[in-house]
C-alpha atoms as a PDB file:
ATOM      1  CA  UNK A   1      10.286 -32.887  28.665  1.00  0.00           C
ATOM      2  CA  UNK A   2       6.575 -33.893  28.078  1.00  0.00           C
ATOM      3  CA  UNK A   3       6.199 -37.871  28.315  1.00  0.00           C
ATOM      4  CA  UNK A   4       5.048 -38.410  24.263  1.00  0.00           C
ATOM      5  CA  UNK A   5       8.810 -36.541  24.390  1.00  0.00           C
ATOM      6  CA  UNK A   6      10.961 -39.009  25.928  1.00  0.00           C
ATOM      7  CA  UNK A   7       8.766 -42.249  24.284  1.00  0.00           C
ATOM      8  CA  UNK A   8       9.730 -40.047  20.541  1.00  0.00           C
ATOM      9  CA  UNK A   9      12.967 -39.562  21.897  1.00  0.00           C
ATOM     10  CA  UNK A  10      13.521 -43.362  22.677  1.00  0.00           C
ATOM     11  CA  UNK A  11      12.241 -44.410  18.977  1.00  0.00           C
ATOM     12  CA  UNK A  12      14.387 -41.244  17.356  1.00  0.00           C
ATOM     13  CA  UNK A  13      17.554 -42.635  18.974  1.00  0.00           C
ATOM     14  CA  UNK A  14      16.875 -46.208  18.502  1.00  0.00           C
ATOM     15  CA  UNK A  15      16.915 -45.639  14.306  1.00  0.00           C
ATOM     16  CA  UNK A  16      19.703 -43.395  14.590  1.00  0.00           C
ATOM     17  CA  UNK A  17      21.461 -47.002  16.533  1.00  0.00           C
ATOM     18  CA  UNK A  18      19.258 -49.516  14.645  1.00  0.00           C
ATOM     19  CA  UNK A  19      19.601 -50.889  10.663  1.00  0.00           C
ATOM     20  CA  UNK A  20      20.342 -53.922   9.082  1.00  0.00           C
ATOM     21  CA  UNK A  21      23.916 -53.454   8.614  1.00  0.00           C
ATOM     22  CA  UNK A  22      25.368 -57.006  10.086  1.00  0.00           C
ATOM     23  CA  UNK A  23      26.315 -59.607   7.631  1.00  0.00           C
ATOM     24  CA  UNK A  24      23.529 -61.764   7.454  1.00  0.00           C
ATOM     25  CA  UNK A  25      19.786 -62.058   8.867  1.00  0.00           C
ATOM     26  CA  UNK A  26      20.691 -64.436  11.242  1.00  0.00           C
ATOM     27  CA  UNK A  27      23.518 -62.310  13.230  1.00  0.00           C
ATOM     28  CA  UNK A  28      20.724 -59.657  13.453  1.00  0.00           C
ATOM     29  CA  UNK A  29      20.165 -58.936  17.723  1.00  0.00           C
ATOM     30  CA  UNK A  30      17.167 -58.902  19.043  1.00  0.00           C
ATOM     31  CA  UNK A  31      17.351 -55.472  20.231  1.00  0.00           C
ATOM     32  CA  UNK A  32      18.065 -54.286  17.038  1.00  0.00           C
ATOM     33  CA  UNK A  33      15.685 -55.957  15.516  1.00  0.00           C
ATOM     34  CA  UNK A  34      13.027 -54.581  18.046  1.00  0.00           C
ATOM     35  CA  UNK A  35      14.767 -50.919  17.497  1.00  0.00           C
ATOM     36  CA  UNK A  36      13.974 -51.183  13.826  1.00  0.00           C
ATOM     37  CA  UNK A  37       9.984 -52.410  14.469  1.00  0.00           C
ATOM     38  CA  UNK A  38       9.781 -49.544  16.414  1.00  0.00           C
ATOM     39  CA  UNK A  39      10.793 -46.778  14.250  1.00  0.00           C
ATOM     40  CA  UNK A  40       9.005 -48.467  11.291  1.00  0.00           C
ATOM     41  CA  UNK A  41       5.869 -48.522  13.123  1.00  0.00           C
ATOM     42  CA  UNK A  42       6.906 -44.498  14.234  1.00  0.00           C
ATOM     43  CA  UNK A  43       7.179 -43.999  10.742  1.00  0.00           C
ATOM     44  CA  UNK A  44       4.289 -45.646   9.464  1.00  0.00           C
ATOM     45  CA  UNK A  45       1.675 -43.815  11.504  1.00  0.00           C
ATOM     46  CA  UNK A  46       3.765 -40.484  10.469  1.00  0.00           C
ATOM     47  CA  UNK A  47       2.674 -41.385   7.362  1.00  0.00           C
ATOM     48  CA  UNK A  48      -0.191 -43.079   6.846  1.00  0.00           C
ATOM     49  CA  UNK A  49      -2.042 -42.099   9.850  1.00  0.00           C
ATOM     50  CA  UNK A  50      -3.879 -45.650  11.185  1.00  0.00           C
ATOM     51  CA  UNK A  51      -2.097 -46.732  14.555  1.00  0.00           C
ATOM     52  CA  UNK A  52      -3.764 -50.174  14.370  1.00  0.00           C
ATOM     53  CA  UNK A  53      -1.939 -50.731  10.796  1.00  0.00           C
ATOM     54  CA  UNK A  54       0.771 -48.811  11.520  1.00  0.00           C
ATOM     55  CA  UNK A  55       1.386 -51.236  14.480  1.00  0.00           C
ATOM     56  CA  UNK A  56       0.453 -54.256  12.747  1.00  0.00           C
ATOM     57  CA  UNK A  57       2.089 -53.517   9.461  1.00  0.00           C
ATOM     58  CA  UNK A  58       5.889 -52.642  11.199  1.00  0.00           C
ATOM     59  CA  UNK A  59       5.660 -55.983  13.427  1.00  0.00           C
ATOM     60  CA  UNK A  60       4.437 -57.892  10.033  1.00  0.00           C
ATOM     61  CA  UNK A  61       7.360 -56.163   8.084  1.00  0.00           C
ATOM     62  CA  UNK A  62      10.092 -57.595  10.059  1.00  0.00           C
ATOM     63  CA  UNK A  63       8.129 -60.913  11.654  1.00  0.00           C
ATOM     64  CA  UNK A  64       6.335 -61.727   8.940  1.00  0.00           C
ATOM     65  CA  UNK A  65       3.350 -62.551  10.953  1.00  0.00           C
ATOM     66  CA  UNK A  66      -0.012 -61.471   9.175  1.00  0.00           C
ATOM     67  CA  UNK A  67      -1.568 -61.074   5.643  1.00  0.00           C
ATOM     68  CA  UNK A  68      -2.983 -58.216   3.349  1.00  0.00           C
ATOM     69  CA  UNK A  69      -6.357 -58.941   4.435  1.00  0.00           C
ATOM     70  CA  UNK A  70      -5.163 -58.680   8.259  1.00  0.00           C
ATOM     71  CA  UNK A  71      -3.727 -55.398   7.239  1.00  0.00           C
ATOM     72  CA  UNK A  72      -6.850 -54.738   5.292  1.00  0.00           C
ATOM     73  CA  UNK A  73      -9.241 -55.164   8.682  1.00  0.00           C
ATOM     74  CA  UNK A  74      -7.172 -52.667  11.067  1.00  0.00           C
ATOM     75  CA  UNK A  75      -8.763 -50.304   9.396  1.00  0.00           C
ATOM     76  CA  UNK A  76     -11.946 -49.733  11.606  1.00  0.00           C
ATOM     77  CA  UNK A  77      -9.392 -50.364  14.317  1.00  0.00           C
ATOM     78  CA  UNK A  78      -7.758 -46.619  14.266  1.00  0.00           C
ATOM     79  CA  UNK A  79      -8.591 -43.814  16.966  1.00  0.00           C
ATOM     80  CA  UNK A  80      -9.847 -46.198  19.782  1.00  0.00           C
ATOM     81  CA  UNK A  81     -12.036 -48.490  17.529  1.00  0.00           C
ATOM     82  CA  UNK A  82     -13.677 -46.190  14.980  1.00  0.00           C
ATOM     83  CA  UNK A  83     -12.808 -43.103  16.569  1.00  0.00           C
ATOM     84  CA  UNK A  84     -14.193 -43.797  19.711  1.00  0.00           C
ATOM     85  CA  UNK A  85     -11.550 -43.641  21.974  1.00  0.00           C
ATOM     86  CA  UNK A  86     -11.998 -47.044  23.776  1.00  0.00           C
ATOM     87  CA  UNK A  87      -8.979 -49.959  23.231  1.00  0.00           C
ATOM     88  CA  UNK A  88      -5.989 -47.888  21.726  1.00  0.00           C
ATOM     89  CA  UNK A  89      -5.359 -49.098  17.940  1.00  0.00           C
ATOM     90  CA  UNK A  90      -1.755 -49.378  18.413  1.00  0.00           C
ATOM     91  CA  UNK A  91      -2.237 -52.090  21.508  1.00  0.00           C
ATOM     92  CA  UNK A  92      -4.968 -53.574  18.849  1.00  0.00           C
ATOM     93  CA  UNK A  93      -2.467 -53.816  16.148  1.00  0.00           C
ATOM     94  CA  UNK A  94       0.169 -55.194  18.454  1.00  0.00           C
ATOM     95  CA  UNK A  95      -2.632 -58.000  19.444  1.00  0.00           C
ATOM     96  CA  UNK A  96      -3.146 -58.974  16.175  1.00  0.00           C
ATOM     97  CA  UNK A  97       0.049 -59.502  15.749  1.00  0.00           C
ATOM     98  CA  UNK A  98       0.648 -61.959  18.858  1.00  0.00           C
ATOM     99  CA  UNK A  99      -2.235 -63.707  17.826  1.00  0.00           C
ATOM    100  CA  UNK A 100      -1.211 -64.056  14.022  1.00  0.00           C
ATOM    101  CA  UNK A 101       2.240 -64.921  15.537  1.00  0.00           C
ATOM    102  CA  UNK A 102       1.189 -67.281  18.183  1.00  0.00           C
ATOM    103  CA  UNK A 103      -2.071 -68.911  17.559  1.00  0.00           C
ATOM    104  CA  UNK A 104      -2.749 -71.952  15.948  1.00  0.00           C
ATOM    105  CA  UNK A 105      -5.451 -72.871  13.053  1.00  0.00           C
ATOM    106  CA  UNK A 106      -6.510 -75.765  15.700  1.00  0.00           C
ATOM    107  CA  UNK A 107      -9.697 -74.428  17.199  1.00  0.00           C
ATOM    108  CA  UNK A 108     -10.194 -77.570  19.656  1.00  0.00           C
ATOM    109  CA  UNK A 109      -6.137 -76.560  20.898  1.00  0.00           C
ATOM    110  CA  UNK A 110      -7.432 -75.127  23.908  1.00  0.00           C
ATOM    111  CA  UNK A 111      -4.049 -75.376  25.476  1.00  0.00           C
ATOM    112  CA  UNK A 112      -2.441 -73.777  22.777  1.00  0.00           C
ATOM    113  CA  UNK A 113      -5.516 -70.910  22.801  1.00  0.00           C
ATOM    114  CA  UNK A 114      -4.629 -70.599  27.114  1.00  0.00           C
ATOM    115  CA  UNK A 115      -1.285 -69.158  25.951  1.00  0.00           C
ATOM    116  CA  UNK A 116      -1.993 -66.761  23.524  1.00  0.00           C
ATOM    117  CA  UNK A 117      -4.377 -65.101  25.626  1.00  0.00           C
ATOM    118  CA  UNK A 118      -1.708 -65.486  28.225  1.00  0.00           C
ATOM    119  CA  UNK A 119       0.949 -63.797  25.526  1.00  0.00           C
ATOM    120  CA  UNK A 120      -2.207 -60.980  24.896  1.00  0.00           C
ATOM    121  CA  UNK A 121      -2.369 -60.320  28.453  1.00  0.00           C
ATOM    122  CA  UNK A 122       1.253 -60.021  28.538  1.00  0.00           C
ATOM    123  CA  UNK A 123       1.592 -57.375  25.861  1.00  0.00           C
ATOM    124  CA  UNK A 124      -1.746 -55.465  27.099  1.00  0.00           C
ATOM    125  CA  UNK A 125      -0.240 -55.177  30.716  1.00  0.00           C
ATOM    126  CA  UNK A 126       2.837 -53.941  29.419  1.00  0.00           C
ATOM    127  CA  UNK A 127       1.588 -51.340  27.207  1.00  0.00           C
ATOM    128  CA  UNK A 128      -0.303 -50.183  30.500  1.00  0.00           C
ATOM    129  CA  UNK A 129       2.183 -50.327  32.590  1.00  0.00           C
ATOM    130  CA  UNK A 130       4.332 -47.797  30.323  1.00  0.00           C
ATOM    131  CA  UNK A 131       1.640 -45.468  29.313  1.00  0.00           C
ATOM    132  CA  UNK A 132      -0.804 -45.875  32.217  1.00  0.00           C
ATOM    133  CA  UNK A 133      -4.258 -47.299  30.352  1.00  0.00           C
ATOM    134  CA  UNK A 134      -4.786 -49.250  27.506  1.00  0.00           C
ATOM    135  CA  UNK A 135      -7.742 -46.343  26.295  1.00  0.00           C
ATOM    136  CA  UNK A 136      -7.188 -44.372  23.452  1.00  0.00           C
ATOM    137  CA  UNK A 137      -8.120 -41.234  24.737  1.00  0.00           C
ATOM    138  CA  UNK A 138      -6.756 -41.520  28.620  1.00  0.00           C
ATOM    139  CA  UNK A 139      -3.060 -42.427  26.676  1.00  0.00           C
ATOM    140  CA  UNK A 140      -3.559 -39.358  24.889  1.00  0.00           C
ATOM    141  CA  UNK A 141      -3.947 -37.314  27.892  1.00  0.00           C
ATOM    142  CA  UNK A 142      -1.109 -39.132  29.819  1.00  0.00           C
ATOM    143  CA  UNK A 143       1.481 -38.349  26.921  1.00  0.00           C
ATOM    144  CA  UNK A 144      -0.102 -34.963  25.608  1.00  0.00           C
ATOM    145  CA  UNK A 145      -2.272 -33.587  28.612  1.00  0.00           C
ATOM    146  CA  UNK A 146      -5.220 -33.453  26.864  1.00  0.00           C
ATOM    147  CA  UNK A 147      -7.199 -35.479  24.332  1.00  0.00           C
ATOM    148  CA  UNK A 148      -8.247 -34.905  20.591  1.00  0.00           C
ATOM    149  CA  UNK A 149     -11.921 -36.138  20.805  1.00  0.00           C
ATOM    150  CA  UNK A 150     -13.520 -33.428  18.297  1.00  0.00           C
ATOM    151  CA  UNK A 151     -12.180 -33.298  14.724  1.00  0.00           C
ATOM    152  CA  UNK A 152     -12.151 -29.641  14.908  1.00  0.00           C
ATOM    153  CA  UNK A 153      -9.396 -30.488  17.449  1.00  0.00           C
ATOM    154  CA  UNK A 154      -7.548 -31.608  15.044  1.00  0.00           C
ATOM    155  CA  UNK A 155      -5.197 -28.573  14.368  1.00  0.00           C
ATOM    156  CA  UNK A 156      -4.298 -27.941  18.135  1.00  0.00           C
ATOM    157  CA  UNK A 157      -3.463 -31.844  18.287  1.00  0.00           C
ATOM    158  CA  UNK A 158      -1.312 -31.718  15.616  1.00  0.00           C
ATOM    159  CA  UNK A 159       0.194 -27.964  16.810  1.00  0.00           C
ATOM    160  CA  UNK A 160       0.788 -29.547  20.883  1.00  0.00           C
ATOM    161  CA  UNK A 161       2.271 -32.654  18.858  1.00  0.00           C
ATOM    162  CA  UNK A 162       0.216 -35.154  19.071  1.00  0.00           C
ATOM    163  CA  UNK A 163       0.680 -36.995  15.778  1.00  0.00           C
ATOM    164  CA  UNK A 164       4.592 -37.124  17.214  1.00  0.00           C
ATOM    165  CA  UNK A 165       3.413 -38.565  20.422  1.00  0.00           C
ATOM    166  CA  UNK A 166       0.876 -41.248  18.721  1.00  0.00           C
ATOM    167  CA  UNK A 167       3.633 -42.341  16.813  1.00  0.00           C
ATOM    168  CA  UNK A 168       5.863 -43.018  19.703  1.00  0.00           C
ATOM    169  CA  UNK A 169       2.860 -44.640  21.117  1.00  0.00           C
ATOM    170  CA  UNK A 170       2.648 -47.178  17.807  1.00  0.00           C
ATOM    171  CA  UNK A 171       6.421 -47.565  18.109  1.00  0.00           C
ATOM    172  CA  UNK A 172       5.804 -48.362  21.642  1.00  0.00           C
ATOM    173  CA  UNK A 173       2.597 -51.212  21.425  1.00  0.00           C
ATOM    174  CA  UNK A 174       5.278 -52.637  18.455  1.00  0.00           C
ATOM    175  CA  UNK A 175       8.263 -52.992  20.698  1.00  0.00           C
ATOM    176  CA  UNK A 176       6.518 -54.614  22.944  1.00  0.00           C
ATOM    177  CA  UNK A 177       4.570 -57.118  20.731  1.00  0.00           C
ATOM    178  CA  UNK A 178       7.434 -57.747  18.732  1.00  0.00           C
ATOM    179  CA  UNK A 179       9.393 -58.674  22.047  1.00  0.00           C
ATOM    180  CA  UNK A 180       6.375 -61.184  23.141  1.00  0.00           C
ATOM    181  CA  UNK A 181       6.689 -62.829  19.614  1.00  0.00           C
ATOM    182  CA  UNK A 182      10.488 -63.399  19.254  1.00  0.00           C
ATOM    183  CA  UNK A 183      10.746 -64.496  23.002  1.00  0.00           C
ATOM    184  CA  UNK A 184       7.870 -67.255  22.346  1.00  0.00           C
ATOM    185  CA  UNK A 185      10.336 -68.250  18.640  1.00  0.00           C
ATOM    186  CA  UNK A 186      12.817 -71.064  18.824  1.00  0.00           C
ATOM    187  CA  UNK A 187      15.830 -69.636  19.399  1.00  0.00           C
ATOM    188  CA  UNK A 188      14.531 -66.213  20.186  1.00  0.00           C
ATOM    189  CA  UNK A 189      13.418 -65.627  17.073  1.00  0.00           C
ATOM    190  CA  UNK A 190      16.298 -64.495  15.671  1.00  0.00           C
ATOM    191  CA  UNK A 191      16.105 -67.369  12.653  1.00  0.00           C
ATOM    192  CA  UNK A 192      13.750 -67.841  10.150  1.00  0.00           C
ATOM    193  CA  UNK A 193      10.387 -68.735  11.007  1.00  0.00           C
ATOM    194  CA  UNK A 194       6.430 -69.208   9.502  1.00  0.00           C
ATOM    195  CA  UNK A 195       4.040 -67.701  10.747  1.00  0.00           C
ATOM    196  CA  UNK A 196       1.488 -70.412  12.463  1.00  0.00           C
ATOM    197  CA  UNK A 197      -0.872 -71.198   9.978  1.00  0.00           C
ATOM    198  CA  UNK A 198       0.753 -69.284   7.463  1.00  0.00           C
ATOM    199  CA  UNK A 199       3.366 -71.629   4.781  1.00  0.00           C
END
């Protein structure tokens, strides 16, 4: 089984396990509540086909962490930063959202700014630790063997599945941000909270 395989494989499961069917918001587990981030951001870049927003947009769906306009800016974010393959956009849109989540509207907090980058770190370290580089086009080799640099690539990418194996990656950069974000929420995040900055 090819690695973008087992990561769609995880998600697939996961939202065959995961929906909001407990009484209440607040008995909601955290593991179901990162299953469902997960498959939303899976499904969003099946559909819509930006894995910053796709990303950003699932964790802000559940977490309530960003704004149109943040959702609005991912935009450029997609393919490695414009297409370029550099910084992933699903690790970008899983940033954003630990920053939206975490930071404060306090420039002078410097304390406050030491943790979220600590929280950024965190998440980036993660995502490379699970799919070997935080680059947009070495991630696409590790889970497809090859990358899709050349839009007249774009029919063997999508043939080899690589639009699958993206989306597992978004799923994946969401799990993992979403897990950073309730873990740094009183009570784990599990009750209702506002966004810093936001309300």
């Amino acid at each position: 089984m090819a690695r973008w395989e087992e990561l769609a494989e995880r998600d697939w499961g996961a939202r065959r396990e995961a929906a909001y069917d407990v009484p209440g918001a607040r008995a909601a587990t955290r593991e179901r509540i990162l299953d469902v981030v997960a498959r939303n951001a899976f499904d969003n870049l099946r559909a819509y086909s930006n894995c910053c927003r796709a990303t950003l947009w699932a964790i802000d769906t559940h977490l309530h962490v960003a704004d149109r306009e943040a959702l609005r800016a991912t935009t450029t974010l997609a393919g490695g930063v414009a297409g370029s393959g550099e910084t992933c956009g699903a690790l970008l849109g899983a940033l954003m959202a630990v920053g939206f989540a975490l930071a404060t509207d306090d420039l002078t907090d410097l304390d406050a700014d030491k943790a979220v980058r600590e929280a950024g770190k965190r998440c980036a370290a993660k995502f490379k630790e699970l799919l070997g580089s935080t680059r947009c086009w070495e991630v696409q080799e590790t889970i497809v063997g090859w990358r899709c640099d050349d839009p007249s690539k774009d029919d063997a990418w999508k043939s080899a599945g690589g639009g699958v194996a993206c989306a597992a990656v978004c799923a994946e950069a969401a799990r993992i941000a979403a897990a950073i974000i309730l873990d740094a929420r009183p009570r784990g995040g599990l009750g209702t909270a506002t966004p810093q900055g936001r309300g």
